[in-house]
N, C-alpha and C. Protein backbone atom coordinates (compact mmCIF):
# COMPACT_ATOMS: atom_id res chain seq x y z
N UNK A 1 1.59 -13.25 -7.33
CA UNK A 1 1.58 -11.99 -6.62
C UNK A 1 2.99 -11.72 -6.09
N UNK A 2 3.52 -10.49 -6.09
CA UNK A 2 4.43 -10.02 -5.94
C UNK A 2 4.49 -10.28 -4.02
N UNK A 3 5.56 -10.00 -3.66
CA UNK A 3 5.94 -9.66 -2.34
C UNK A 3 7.37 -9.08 -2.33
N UNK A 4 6.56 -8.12 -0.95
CA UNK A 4 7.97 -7.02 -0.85
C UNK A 4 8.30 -7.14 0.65
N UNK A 5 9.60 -7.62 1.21
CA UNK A 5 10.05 -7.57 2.04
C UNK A 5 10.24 -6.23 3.45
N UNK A 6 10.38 -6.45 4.26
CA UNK A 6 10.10 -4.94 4.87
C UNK A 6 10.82 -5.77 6.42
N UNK A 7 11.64 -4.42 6.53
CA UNK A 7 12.83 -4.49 7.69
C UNK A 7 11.95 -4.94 8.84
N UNK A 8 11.40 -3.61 9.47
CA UNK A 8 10.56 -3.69 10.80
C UNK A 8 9.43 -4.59 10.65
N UNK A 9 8.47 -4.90 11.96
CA UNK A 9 7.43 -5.24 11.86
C UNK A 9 6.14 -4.94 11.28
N UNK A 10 6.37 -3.27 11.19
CA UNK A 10 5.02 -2.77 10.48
C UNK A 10 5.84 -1.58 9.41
N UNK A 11 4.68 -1.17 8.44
CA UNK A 11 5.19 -0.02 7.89
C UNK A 11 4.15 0.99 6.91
N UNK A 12 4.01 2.09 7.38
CA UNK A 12 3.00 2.55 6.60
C UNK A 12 2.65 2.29 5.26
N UNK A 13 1.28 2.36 4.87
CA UNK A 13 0.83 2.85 3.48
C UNK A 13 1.23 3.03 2.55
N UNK A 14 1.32 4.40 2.93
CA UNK A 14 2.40 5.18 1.91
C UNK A 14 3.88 4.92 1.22
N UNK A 15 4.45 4.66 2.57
CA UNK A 15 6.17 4.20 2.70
C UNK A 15 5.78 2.76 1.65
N UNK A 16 5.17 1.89 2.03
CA UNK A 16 4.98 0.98 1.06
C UNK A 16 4.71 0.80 -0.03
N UNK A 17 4.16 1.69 -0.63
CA UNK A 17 3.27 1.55 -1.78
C UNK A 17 4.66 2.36 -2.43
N UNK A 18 5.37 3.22 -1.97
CA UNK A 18 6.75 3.55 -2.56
C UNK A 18 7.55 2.52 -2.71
N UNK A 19 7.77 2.39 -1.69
CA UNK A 19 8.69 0.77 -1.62
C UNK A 19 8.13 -0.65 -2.72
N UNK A 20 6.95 -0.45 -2.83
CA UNK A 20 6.63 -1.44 -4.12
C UNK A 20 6.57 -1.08 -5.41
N UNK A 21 7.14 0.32 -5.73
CA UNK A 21 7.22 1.04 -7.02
C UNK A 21 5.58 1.45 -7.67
N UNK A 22 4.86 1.53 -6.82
CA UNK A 22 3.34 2.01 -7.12
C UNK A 22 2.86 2.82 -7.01
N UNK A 23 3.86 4.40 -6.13
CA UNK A 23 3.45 5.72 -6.50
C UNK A 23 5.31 5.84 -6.45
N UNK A 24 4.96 7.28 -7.05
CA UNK A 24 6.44 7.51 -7.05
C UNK A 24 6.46 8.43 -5.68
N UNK A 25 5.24 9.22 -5.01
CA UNK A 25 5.55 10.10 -3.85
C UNK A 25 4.54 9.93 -3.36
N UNK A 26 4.38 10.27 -2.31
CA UNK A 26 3.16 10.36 -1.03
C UNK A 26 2.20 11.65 -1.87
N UNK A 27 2.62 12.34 -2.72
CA UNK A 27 1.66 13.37 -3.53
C UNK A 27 0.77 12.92 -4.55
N UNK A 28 1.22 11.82 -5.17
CA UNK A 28 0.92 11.25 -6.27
C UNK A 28 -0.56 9.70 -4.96
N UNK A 29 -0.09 9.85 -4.28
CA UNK A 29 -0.81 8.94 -3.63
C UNK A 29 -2.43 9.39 -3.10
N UNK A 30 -2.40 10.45 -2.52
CA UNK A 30 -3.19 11.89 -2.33
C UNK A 30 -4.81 11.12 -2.78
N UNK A 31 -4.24 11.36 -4.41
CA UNK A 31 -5.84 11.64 -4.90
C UNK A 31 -6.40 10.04 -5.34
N UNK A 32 -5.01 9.02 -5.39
CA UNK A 32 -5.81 7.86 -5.22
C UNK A 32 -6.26 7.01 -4.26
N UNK A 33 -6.28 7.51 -3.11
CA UNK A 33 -7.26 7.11 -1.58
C UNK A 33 -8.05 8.11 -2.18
N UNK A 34 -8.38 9.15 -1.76
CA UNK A 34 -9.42 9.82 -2.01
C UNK A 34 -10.74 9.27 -3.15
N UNK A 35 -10.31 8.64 -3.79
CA UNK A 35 -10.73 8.13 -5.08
C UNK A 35 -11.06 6.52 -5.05
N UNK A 36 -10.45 6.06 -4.00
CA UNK A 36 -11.44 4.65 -2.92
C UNK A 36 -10.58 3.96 -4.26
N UNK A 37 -9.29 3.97 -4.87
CA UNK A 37 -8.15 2.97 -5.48
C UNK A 37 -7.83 2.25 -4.95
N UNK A 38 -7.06 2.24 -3.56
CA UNK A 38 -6.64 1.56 -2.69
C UNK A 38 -7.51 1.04 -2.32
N UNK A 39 -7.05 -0.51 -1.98
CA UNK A 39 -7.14 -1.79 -1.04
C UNK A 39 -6.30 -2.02 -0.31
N UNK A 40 -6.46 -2.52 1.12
CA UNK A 40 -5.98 -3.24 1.69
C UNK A 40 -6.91 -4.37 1.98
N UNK A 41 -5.64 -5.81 1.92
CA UNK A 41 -7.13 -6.86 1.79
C UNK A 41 -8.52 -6.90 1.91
N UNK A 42 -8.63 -5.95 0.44
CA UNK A 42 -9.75 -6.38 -0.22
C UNK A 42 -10.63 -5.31 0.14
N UNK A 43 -10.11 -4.43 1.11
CA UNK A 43 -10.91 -3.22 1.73
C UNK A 43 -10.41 -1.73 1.26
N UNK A 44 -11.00 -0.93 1.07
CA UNK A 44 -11.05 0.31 0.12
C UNK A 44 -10.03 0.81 1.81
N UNK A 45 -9.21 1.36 1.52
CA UNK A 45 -8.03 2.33 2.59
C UNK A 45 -7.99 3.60 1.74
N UNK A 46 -8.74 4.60 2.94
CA UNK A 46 -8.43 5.82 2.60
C UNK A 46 -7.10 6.58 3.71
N UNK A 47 -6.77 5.75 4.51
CA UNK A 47 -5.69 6.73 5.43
C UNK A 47 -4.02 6.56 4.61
N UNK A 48 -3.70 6.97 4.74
CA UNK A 48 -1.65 7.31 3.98
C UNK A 48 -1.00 6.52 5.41
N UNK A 49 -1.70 7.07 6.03
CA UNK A 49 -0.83 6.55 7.32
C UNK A 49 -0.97 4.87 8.13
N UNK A 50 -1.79 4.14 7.16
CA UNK A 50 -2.41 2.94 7.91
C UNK A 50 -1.23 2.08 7.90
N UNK A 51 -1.38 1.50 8.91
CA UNK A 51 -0.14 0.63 9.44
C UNK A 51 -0.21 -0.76 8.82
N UNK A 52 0.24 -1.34 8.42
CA UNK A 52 1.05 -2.70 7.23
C UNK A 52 1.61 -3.71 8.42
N UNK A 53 0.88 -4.92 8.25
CA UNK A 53 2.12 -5.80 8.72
C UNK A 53 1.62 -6.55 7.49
N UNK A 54 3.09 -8.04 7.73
CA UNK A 54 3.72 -8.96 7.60
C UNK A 54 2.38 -9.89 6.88
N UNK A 55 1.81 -10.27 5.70
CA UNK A 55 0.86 -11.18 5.32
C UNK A 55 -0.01 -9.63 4.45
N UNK A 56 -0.11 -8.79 5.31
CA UNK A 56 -1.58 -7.77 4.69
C UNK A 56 -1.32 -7.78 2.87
N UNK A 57 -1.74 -7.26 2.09
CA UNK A 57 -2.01 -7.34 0.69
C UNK A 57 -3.08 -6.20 0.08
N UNK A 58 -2.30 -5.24 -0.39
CA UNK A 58 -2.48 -3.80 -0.84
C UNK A 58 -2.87 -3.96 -2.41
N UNK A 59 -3.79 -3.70 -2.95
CA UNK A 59 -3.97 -3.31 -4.58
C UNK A 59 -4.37 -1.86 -4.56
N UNK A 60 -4.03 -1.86 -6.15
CA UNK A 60 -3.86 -0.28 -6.05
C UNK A 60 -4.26 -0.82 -7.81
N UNK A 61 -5.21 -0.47 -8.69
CA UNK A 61 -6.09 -0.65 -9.84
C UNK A 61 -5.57 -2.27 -9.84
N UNK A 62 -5.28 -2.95 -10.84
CA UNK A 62 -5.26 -4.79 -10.82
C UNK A 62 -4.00 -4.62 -10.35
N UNK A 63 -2.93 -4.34 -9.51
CA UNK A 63 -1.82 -4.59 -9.14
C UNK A 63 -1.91 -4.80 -8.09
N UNK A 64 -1.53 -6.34 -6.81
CA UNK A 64 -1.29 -6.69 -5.54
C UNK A 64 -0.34 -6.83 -5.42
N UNK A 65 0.15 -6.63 -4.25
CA UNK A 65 1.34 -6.45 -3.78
C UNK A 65 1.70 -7.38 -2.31
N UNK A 66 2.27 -8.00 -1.80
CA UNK A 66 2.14 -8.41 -0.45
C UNK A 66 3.35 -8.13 0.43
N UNK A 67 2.95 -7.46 1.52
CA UNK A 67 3.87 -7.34 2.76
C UNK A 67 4.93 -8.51 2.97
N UNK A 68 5.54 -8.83 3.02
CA UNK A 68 6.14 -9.78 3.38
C UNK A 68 7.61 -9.61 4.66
């Protein structure tokens, strides 16, 4: 599993899932929450705005990703 480093302590959703090359925009992100794609460990995330720390672990179809 991949891990992606991140300055601050927390960091949105969205900002992340950019930052891990897994949407290219917060538009493109839209209709896959809506569509119950997203995980956050292991839990369907429908908010853009949900806050990320340090360990959490985001999939988005078979791709995980980890906060780090």
């Amino acid at each position: 599993m991949r891990e992606i480093k991140i300055r601050d302590e927390m960091i949105r959703l969205g900002q992340f899932l950019k930052l891990a090359d897994l949407v290219e925009s917060g538009g493109d992100l839209k209709p896959l929450l809506a569509e119950g794609l997203v995980k956050v460990n292991n839990e369907v995330e429908t908010r853009r705005g949900r806050q990320l720390s340090r360990g959490d672990v985001v999939t988005l179809a078979d791709r995980s990703v980890r906060v780090g």
